[in-house]
C-alpha atoms as a PDB file:
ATOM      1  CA  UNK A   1       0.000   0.000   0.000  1.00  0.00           C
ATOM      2  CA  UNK A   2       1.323   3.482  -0.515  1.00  0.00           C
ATOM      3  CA  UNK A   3       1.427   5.582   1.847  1.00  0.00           C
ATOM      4  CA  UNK A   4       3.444   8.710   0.715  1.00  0.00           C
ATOM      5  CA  UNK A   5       1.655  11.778   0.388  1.00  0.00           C
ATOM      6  CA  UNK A   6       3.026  13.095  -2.959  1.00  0.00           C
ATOM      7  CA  UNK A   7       0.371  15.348  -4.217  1.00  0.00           C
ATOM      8  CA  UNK A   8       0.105  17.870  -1.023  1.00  0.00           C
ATOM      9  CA  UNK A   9       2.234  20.578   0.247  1.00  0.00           C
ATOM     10  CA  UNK A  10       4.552  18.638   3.033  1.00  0.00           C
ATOM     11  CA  UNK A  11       3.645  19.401   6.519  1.00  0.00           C
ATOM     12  CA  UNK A  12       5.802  21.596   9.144  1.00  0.00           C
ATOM     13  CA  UNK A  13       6.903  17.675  10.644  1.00  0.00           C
ATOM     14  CA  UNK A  14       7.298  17.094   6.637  1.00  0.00           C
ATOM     15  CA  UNK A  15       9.615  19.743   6.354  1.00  0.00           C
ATOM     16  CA  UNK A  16      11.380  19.285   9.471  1.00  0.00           C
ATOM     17  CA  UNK A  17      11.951  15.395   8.713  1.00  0.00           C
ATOM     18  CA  UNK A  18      13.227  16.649   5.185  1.00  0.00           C
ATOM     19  CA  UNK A  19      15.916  18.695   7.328  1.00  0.00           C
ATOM     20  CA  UNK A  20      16.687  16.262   9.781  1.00  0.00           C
ATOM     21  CA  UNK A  21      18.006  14.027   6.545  1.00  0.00           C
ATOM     22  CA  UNK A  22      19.616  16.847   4.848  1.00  0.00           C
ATOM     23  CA  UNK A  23      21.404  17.314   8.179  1.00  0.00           C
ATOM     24  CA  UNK A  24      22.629  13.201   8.779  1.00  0.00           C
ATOM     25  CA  UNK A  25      23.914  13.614   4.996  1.00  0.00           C
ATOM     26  CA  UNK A  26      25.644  16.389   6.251  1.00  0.00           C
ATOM     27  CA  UNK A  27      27.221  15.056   9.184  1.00  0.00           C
ATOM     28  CA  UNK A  28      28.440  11.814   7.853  1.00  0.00           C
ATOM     29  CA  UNK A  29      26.658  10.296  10.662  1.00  0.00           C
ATOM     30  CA  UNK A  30      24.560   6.805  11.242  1.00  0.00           C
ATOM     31  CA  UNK A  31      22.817   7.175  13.815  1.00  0.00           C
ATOM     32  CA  UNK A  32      21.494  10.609  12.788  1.00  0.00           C
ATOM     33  CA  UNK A  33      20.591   9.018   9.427  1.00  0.00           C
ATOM     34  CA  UNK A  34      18.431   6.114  11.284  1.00  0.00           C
ATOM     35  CA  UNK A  35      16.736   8.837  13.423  1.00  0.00           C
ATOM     36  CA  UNK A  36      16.172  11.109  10.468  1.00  0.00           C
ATOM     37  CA  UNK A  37      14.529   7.743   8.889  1.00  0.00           C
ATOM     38  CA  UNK A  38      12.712   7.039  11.251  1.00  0.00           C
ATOM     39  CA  UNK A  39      11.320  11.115  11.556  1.00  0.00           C
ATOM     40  CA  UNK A  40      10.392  10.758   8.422  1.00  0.00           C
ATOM     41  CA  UNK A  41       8.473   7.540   8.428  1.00  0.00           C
ATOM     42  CA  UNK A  42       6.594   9.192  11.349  1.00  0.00           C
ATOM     43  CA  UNK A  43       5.785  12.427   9.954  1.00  0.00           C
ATOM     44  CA  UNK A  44       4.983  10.477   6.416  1.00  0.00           C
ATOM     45  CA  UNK A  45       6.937  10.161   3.720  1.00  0.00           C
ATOM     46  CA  UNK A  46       6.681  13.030   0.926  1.00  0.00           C
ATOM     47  CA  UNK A  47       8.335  14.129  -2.159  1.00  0.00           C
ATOM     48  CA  UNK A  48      10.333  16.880  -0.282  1.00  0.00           C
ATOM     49  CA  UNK A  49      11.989  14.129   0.646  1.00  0.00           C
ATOM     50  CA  UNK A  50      13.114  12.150  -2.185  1.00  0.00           C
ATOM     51  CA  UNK A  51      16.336  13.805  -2.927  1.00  0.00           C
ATOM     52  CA  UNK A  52      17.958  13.262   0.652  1.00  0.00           C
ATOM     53  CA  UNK A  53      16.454   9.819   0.379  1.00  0.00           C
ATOM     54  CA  UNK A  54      18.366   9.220  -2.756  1.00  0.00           C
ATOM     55  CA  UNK A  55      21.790  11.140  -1.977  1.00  0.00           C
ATOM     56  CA  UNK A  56      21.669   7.980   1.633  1.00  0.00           C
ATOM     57  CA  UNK A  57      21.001   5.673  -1.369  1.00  0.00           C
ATOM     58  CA  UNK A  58      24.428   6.193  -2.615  1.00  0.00           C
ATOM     59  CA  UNK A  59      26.062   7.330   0.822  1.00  0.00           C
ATOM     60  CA  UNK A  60      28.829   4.379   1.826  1.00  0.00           C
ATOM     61  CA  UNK A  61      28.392   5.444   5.608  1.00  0.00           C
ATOM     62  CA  UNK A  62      25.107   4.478   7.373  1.00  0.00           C
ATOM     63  CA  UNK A  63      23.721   1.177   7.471  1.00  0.00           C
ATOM     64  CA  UNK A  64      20.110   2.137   6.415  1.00  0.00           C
ATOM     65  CA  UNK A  65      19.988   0.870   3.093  1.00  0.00           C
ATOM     66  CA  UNK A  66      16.988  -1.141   3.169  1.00  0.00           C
ATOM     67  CA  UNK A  67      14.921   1.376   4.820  1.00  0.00           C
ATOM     68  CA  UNK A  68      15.779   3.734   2.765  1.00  0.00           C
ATOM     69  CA  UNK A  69      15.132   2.032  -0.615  1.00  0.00           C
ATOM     70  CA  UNK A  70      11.653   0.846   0.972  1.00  0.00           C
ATOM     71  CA  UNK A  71      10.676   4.422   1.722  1.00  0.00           C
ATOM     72  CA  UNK A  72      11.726   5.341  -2.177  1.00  0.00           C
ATOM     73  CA  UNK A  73       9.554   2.397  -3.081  1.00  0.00           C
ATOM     74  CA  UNK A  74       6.938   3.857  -0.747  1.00  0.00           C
ATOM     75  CA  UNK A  75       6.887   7.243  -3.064  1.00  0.00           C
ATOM     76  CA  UNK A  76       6.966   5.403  -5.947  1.00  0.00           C
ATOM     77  CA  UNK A  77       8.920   8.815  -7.718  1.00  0.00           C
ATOM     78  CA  UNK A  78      10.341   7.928 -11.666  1.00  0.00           C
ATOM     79  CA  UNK A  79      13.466  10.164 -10.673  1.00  0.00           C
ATOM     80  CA  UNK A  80      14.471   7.190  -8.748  1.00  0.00           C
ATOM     81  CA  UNK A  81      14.638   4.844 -11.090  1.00  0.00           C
ATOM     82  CA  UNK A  82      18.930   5.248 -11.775  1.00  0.00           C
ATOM     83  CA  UNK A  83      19.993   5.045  -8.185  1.00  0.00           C
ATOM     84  CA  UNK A  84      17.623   1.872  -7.371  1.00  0.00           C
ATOM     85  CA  UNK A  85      19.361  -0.031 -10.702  1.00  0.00           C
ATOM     86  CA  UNK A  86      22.520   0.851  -9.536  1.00  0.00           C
ATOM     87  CA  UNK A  87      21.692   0.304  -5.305  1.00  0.00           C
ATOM     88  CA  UNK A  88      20.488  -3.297  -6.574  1.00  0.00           C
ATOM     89  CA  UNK A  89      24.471  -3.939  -7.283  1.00  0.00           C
ATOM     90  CA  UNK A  90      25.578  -2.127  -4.268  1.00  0.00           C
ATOM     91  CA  UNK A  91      27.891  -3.991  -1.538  1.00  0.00           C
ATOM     92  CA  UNK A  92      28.216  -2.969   1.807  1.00  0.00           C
ATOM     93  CA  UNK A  93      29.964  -4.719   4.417  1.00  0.00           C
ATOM     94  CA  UNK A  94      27.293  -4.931   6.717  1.00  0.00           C
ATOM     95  CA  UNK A  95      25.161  -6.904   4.922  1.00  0.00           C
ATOM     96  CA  UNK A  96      28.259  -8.902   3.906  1.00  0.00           C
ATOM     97  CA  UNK A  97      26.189 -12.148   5.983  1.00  0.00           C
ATOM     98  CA  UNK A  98      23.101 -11.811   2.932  1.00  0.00           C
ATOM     99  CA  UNK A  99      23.863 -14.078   0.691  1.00  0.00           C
ATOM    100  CA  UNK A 100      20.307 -13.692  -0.390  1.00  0.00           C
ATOM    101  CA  UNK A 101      20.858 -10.036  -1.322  1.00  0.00           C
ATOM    102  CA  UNK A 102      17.496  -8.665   0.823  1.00  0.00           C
ATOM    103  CA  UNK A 103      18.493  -5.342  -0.523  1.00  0.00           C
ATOM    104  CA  UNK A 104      18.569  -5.673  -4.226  1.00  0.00           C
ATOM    105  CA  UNK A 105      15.432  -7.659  -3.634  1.00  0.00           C
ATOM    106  CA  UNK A 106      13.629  -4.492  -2.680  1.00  0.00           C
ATOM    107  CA  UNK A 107      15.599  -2.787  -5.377  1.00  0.00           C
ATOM    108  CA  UNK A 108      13.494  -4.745  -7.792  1.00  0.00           C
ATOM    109  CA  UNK A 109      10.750  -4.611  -5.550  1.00  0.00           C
ATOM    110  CA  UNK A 110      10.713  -0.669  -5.678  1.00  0.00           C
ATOM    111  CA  UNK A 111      11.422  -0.568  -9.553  1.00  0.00           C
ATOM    112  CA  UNK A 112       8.349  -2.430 -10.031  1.00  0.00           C
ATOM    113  CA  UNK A 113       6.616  -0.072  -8.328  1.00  0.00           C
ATOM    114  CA  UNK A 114       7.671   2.578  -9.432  1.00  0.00           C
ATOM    115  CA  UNK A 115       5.744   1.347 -12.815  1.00  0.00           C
ATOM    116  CA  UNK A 116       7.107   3.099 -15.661  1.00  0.00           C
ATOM    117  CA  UNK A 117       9.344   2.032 -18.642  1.00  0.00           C
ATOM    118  CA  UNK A 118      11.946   3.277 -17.651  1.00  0.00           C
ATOM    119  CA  UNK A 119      11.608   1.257 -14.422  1.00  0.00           C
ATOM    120  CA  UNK A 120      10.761  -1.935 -16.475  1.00  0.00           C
ATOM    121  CA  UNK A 121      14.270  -1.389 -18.778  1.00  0.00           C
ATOM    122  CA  UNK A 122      16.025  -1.380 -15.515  1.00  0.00           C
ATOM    123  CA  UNK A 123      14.238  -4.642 -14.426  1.00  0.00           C
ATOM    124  CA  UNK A 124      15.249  -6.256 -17.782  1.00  0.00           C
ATOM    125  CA  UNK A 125      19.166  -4.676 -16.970  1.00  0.00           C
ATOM    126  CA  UNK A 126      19.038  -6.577 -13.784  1.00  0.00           C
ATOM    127  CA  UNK A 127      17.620  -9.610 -15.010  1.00  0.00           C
ATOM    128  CA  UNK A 128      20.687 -10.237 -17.517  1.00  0.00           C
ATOM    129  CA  UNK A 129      23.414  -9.649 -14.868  1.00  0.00           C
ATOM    130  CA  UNK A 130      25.565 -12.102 -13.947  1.00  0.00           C
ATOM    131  CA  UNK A 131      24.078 -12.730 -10.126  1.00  0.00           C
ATOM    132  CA  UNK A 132      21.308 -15.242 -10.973  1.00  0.00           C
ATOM    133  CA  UNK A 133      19.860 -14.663  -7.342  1.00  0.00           C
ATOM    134  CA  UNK A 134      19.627 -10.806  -8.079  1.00  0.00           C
ATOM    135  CA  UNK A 135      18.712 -11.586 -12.007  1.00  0.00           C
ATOM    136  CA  UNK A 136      15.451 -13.375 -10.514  1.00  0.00           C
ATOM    137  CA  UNK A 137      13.900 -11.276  -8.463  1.00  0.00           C
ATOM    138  CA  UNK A 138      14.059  -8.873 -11.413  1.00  0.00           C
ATOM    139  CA  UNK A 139      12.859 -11.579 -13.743  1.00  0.00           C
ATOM    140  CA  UNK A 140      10.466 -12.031 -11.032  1.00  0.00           C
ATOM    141  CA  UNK A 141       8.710  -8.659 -10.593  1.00  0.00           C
ATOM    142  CA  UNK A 142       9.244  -8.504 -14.693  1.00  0.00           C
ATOM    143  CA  UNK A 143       7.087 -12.054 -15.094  1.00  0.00           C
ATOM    144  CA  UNK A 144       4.356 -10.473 -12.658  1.00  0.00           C
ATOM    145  CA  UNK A 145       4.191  -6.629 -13.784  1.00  0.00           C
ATOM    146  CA  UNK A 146       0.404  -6.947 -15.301  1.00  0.00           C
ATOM    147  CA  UNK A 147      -0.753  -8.882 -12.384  1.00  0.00           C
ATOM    148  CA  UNK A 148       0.773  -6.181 -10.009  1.00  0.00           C
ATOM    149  CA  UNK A 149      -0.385  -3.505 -11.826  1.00  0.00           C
ATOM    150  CA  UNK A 150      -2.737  -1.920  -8.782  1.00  0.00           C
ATOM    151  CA  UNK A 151       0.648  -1.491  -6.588  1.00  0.00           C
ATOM    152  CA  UNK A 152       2.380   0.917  -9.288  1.00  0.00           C
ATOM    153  CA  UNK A 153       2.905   4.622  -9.219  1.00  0.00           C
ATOM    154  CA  UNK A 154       1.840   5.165 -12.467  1.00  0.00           C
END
């Protein structure tokens, strides 16, 4: 279900979430990037906050992956699409113990629901690489995109 509010002006708690990530981004720091998460879950995700969201995508130094690519899947925004192809192929130490690769899982999970071409072609990218675990749960969410149609963004 989605639950970001993408349409609406972002609330002061919104806005102050929105800062709060800007801020852990700033600092470098974990912990402030779990809290700043977890603000923004609270006050409800919105697009003001898509661009922090995607910067801790890339950012080597918190261990918030997952949470953050399910709160990009959450606002289901096409100016995502790049950073969850390439966060699918991502490697972080602390999830060094996944050999079942949880987070490019939810990569796929999020491109699917994201629901536009562009999302599919990075679906079909995925499902040609070399990591046949990561290749199918993009061949996966590929095989059911009709049947999922209701969760998409589009």
């Amino acid at each position: 279900m989605n639950t970001a509010n993408t349409q609406s002006r972002p609330t002061e708690a919104q806005k102050s979430a929105a800062t709060l990530l800007e801020s852990a981004l700033q600092a470098h720091d974990p912990q402030l990037a779990q809290d700043a998460l977890n603000a923004t879950y609270r006050a409800g995700l919105h697009r003001v906050h898509t661009s922090a969201l995607v910067a801790l995508a890339q950012a080597p130094w918190h261990f918030s992956h997952e949470d953050v690519v399910h709160a990009l899947q959450e606002l289901r925004s096409p100016e995502t699409v790049g950073i969850l192809e390439k966060t699918a192929f991502s490697v972080h130490e602390y999830l060094g113990y996944d050999e079942f690769f949880g987070l490019a899982r939810k990569c796929t999970w999020a491109l699917a629901d994201v629901g536009t071409t562009e999302g599919q072609q990075a679906l079909e990218r995925i499902a040609n690489c070399d990591n046949p675990v990561i290749a199918g749960y993009a061949k996966k969410r590929l095989g059911n995109w009709q049947k999922e149609m209701h969760r998409k963004g589009v």
